[in-house]
Structures are given as C-alpha cells and as structure tokens.
N, C-alpha and C. Protein backbone atom coordinates (compact mmCIF):
# COMPACT_ATOMS: atom_id res chain seq x y z
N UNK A 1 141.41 84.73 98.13
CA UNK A 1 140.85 85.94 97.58
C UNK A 1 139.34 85.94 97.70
N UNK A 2 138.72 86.97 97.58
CA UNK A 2 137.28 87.36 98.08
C UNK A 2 136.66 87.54 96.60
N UNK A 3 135.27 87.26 97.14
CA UNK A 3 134.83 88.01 95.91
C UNK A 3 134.62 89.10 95.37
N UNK A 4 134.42 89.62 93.71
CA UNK A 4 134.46 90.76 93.29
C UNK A 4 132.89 91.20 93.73
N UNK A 5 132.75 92.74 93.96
CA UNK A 5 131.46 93.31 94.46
C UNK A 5 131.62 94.19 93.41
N UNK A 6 132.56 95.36 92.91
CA UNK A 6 132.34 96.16 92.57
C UNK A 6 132.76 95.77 90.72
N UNK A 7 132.20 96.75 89.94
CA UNK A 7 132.75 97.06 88.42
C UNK A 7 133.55 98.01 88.05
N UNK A 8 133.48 98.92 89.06
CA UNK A 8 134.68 100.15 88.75
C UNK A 8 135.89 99.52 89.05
N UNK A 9 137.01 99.88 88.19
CA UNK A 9 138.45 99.70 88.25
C UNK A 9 139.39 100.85 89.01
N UNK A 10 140.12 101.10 90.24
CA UNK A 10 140.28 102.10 90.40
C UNK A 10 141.58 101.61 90.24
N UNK A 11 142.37 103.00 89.58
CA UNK A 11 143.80 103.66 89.57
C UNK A 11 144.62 103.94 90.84
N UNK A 12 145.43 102.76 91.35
CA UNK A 12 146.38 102.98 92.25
C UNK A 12 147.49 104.02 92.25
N UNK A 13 147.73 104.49 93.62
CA UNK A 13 149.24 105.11 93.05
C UNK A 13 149.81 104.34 94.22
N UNK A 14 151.21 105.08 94.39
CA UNK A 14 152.14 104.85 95.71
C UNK A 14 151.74 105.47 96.74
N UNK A 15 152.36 104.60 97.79
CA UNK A 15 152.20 105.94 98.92
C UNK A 15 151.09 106.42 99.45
N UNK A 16 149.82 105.43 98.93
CA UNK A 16 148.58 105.47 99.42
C UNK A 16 147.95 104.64 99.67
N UNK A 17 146.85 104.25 100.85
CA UNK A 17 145.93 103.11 101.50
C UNK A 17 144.33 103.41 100.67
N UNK A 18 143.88 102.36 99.97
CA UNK A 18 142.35 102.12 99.42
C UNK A 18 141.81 101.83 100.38
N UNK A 19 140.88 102.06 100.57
CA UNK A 19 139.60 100.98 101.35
C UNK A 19 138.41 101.67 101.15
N UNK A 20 137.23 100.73 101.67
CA UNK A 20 135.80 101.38 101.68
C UNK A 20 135.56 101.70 102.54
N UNK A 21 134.81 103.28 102.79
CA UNK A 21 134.53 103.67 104.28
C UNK A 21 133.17 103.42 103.99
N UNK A 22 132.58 104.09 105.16
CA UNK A 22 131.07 103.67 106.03
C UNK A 22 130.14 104.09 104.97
N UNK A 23 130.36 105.08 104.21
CA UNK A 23 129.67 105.47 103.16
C UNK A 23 129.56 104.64 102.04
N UNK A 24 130.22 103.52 101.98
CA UNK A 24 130.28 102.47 100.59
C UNK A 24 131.02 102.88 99.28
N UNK A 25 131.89 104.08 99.61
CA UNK A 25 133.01 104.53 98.48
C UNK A 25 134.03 104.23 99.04
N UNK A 26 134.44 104.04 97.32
CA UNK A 26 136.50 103.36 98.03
C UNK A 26 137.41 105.40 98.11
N UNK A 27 138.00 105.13 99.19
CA UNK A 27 138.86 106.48 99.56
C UNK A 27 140.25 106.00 99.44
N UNK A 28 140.85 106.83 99.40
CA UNK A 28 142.21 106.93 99.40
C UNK A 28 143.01 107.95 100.92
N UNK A 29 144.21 107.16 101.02
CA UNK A 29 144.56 108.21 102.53
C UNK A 29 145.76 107.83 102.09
N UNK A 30 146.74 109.39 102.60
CA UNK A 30 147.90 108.79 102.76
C UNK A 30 148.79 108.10 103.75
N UNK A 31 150.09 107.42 103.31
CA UNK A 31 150.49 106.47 104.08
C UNK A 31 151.07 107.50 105.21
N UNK A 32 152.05 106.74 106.17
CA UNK A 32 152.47 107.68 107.14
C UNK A 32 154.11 108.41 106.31
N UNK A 33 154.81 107.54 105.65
CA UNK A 33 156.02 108.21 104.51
C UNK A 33 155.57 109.26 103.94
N UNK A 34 154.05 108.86 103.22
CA UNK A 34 153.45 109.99 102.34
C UNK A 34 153.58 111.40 102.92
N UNK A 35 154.22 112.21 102.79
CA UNK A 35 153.66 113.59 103.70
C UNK A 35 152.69 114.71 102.79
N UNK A 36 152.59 114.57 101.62
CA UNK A 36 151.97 115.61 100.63
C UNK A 36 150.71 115.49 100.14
N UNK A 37 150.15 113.78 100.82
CA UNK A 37 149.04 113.44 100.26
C UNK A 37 148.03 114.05 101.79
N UNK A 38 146.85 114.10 100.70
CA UNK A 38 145.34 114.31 101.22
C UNK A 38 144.36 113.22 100.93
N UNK A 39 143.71 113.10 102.21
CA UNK A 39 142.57 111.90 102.22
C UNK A 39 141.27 112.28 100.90
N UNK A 40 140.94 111.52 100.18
CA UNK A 40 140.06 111.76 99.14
C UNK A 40 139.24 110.52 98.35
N UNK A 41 137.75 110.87 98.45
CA UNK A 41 136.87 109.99 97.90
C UNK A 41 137.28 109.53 96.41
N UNK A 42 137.51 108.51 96.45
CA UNK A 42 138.10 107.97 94.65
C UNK A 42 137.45 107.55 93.92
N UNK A 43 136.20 106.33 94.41
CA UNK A 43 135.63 105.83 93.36
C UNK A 43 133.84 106.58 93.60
N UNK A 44 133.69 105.95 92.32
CA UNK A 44 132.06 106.68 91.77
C UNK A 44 130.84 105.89 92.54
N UNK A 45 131.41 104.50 92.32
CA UNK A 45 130.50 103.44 92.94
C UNK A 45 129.98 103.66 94.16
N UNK A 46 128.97 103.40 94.57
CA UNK A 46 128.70 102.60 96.00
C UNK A 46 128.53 101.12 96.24
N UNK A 47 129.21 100.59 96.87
CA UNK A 47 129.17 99.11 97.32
C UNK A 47 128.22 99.06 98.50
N UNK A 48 127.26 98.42 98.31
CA UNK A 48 126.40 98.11 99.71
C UNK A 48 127.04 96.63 100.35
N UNK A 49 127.54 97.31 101.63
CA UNK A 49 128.06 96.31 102.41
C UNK A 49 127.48 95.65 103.57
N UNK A 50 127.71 94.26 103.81
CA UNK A 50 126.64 93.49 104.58
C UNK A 50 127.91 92.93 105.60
N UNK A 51 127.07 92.77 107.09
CA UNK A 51 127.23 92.61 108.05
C UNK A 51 128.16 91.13 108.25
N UNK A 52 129.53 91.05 108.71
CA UNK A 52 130.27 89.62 108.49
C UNK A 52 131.68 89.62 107.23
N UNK A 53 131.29 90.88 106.51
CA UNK A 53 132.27 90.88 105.34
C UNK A 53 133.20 92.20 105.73
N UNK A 54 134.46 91.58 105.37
CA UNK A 54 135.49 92.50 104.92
C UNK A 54 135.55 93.16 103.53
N UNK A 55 135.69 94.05 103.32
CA UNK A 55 135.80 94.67 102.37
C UNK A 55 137.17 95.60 101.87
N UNK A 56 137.49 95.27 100.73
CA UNK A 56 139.14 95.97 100.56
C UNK A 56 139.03 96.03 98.69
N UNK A 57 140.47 96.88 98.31
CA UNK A 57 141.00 97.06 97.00
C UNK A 57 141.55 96.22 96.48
N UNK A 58 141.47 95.10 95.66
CA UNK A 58 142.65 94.51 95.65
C UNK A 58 143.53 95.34 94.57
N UNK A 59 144.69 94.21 94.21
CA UNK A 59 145.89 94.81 93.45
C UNK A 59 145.52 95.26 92.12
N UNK A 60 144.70 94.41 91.59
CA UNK A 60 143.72 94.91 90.41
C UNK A 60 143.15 96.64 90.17
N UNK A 61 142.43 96.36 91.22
CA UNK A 61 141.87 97.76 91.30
C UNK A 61 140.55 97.45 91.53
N UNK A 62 140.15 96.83 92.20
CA UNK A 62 138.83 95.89 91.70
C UNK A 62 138.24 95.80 93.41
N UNK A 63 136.94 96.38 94.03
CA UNK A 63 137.03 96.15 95.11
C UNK A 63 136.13 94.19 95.26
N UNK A 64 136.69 94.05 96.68
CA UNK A 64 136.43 92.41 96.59
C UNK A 64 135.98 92.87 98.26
N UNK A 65 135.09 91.09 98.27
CA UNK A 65 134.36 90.68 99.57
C UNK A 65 134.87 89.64 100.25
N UNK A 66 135.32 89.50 101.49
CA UNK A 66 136.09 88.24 101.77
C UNK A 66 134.57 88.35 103.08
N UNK A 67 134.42 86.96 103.79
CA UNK A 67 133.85 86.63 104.95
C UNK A 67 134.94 86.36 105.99
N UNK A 68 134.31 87.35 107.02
CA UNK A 68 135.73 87.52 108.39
C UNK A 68 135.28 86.10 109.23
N UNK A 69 136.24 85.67 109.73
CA UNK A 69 136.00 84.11 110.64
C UNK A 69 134.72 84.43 112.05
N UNK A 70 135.42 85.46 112.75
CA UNK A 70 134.35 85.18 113.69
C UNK A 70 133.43 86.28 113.70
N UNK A 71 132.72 86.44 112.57
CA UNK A 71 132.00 88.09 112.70
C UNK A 71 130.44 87.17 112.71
C-alpha cells in the first residue's frame, strides 16, 4: 500500500472507477456494466502530484501515493 496524500474521505458507490485526473481531483466514471452513470468531479481536494508516482482511491476512500518501478 502507498502512502496517504489526501484528507478528504470520498464516498464510493458500485459500478464506478475513482482516480485522479490531470487536474489533481479524484473523478468518478462509469464502469462499462454501468450504463446510467456520468463521468463527474467528486472530491474538493487538490492533490499535487509529482513525477514517478501513481496515484489512486483506495478502499477506504482515502486517496494514496505508491512509487511506479521504472518511472
């Protein structure tokens, strides 16, 4: 597991993919099952993200920093 970056907790549902886009907010998209969902900015935060790190939601809700092997 990576480390925690962010303090906001975000609210999962089903049927939907978290991640941080280029802008440093966590979004939400739907899956390909999903058919009713719409792509939408979720959290408040901005995470400033640095060059070498992955960045993701974990199960928590909690966004985290892992270091990618060959970046």
């Amino acid at each position: 597991m990576g480390k925690r970056v962010g303090k906001e907790q975000i609210e999962r549902e089903n049927g939907y993919l978290y991640y941080v886009g280029k802008d440093g907010y966590v979004w939400r998209a739907p899956m390909k099952h999903n058919k009713s969902g719409r792509k939408k900015k979720i959290g408040n935060e901005k995470i400033e993200k640095k060059k070498g790190f992955m960045y993701y939601v974990d199960g928590d809700g909690y966004v985290r920093e892992a270091k990618m092997k060959n970046a």
